[in-house]
C-alpha atoms as a PDB file:
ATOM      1  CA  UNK A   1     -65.236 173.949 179.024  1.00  0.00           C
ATOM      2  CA  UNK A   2     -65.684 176.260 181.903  1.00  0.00           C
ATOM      3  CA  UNK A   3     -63.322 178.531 183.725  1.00  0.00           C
ATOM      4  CA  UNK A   4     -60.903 181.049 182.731  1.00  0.00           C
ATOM      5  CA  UNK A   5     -58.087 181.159 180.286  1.00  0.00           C
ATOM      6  CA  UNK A   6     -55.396 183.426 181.628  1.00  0.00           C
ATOM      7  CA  UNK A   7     -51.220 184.294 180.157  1.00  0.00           C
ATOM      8  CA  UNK A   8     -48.938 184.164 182.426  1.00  0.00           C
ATOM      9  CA  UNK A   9     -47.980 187.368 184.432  1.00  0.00           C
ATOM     10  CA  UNK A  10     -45.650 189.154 182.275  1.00  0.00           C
ATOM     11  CA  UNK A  11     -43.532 192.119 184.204  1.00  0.00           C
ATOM     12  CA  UNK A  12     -43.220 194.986 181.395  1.00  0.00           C
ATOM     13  CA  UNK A  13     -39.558 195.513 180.386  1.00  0.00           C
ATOM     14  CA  UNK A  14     -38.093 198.957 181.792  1.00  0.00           C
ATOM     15  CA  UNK A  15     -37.900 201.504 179.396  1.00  0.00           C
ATOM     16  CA  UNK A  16     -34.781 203.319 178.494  1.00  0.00           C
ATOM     17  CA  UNK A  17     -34.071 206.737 177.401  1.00  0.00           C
ATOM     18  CA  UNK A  18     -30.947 207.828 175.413  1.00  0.00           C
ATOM     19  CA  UNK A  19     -30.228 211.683 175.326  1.00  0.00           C
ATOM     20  CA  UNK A  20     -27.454 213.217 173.351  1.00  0.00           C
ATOM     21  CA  UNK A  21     -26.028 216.247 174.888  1.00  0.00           C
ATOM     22  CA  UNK A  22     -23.841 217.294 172.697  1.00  0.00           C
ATOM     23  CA  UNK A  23     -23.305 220.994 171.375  1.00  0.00           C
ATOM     24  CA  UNK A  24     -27.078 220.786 170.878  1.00  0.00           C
ATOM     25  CA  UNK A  25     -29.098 218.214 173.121  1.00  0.00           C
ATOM     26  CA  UNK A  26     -31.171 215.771 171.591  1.00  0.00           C
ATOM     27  CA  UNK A  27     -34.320 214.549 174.227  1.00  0.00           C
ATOM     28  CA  UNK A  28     -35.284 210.887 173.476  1.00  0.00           C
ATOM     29  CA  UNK A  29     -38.728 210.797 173.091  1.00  0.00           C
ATOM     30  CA  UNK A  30     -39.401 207.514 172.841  1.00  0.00           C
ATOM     31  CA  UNK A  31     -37.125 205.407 174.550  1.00  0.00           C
ATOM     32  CA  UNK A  32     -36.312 201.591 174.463  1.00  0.00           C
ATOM     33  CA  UNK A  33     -37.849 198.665 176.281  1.00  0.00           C
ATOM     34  CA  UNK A  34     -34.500 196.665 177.341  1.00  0.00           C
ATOM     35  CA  UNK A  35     -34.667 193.767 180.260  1.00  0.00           C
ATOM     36  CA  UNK A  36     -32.379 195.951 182.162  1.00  0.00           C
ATOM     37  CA  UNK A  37     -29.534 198.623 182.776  1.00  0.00           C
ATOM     38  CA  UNK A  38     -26.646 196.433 181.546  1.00  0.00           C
ATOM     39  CA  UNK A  39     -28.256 196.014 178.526  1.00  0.00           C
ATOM     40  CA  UNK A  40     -29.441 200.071 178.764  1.00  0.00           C
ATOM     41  CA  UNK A  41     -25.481 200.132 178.749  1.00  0.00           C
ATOM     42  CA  UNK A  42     -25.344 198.177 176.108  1.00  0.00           C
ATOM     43  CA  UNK A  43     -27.221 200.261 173.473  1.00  0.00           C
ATOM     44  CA  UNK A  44     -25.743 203.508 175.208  1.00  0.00           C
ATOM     45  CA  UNK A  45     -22.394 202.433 174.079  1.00  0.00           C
ATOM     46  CA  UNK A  46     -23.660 201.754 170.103  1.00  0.00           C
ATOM     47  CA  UNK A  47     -24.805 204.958 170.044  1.00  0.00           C
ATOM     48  CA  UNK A  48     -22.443 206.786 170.973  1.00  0.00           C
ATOM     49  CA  UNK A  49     -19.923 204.973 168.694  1.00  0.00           C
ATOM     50  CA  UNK A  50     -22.737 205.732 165.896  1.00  0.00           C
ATOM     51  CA  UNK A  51     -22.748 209.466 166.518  1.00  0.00           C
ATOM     52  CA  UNK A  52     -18.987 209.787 166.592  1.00  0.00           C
ATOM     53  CA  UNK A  53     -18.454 207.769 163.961  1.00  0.00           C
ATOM     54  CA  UNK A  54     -21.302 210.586 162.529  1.00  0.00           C
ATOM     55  CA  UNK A  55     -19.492 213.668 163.926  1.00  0.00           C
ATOM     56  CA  UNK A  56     -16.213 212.599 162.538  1.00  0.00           C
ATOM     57  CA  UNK A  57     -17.740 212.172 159.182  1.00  0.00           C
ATOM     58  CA  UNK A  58     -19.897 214.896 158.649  1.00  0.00           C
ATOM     59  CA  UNK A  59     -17.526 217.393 160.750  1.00  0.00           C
ATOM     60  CA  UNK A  60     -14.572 216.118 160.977  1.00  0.00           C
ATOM     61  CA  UNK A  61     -14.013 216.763 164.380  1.00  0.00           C
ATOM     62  CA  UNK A  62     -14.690 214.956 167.654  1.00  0.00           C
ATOM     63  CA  UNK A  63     -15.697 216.382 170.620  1.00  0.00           C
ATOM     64  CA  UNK A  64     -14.535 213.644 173.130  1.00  0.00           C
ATOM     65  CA  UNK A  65     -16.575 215.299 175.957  1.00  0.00           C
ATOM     66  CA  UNK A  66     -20.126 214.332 174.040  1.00  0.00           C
ATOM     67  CA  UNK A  67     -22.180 211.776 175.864  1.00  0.00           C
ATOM     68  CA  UNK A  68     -25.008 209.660 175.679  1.00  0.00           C
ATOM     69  CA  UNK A  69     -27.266 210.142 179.387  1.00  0.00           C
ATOM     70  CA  UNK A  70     -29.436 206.919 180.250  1.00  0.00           C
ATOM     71  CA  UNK A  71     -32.584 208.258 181.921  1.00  0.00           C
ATOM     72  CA  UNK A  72     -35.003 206.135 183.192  1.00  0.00           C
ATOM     73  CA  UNK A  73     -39.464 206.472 183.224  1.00  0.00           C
ATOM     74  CA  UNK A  74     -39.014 208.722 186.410  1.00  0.00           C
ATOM     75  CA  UNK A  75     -36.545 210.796 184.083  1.00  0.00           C
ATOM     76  CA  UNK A  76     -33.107 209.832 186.442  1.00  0.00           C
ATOM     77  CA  UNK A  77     -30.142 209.974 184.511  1.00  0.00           C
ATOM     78  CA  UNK A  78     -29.350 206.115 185.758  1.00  0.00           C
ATOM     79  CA  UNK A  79     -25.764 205.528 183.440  1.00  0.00           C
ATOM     80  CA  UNK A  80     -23.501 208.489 180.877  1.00  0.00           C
ATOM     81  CA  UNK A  81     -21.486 207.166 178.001  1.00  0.00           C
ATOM     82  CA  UNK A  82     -18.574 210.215 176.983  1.00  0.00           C
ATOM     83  CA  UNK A  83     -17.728 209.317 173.725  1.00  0.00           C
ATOM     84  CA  UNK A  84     -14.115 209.233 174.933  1.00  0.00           C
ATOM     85  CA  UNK A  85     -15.306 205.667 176.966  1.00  0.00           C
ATOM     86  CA  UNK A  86     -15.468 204.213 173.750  1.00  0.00           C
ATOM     87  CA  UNK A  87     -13.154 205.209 170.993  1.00  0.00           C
ATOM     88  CA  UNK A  88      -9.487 205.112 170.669  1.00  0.00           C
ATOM     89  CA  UNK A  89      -7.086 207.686 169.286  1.00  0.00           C
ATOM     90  CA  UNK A  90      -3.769 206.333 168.207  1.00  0.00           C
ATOM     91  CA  UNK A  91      -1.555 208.285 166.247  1.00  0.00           C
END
């Protein structure tokens, strides 16, 4: 058989960086491959519940004003998740 066997094009994903600034900021190095900024949302939103879940339980204190930043390849902070978007205080 003669000729070429080719994939189909493939667009690569956007990749997603998620940097805690915090009393200390932590740079994401590596970043996430996600199909786009809803779903860069998304993970934004786990992690921040995951890191004031942490700060609560190795601290015990919350500093509501703590974010995840969403920056994109170019390094644009595209989306911010406070950690006060998604907890609740009730009490």
């Amino acid at each position: 058989m003669t000729g070429r066997w080719s994939l189909p094009y493939r667009p690569a994903m956007p990749r997603y960086y998620f940097n805690l600034r915090d009393d200390i900021d932590a740079v994401d190095e590596e970043g996430r491959e996600l199909p786009d900024l809803a779903a860069a949302r998304d993970a934004a939103v786990l992690y921040a519940v995951e890191m004031a879940g942490a700060s609560v339980t190795e601290q015990r204190k919350l500093d509501l004003r703590h974010r995840i930043e969403v920056s994109d390849d170019a390094g644009d902070v595209v989306d911010s998740v406070e950690f006060r978007d998604v907890i609740t205080v009730e009490g």
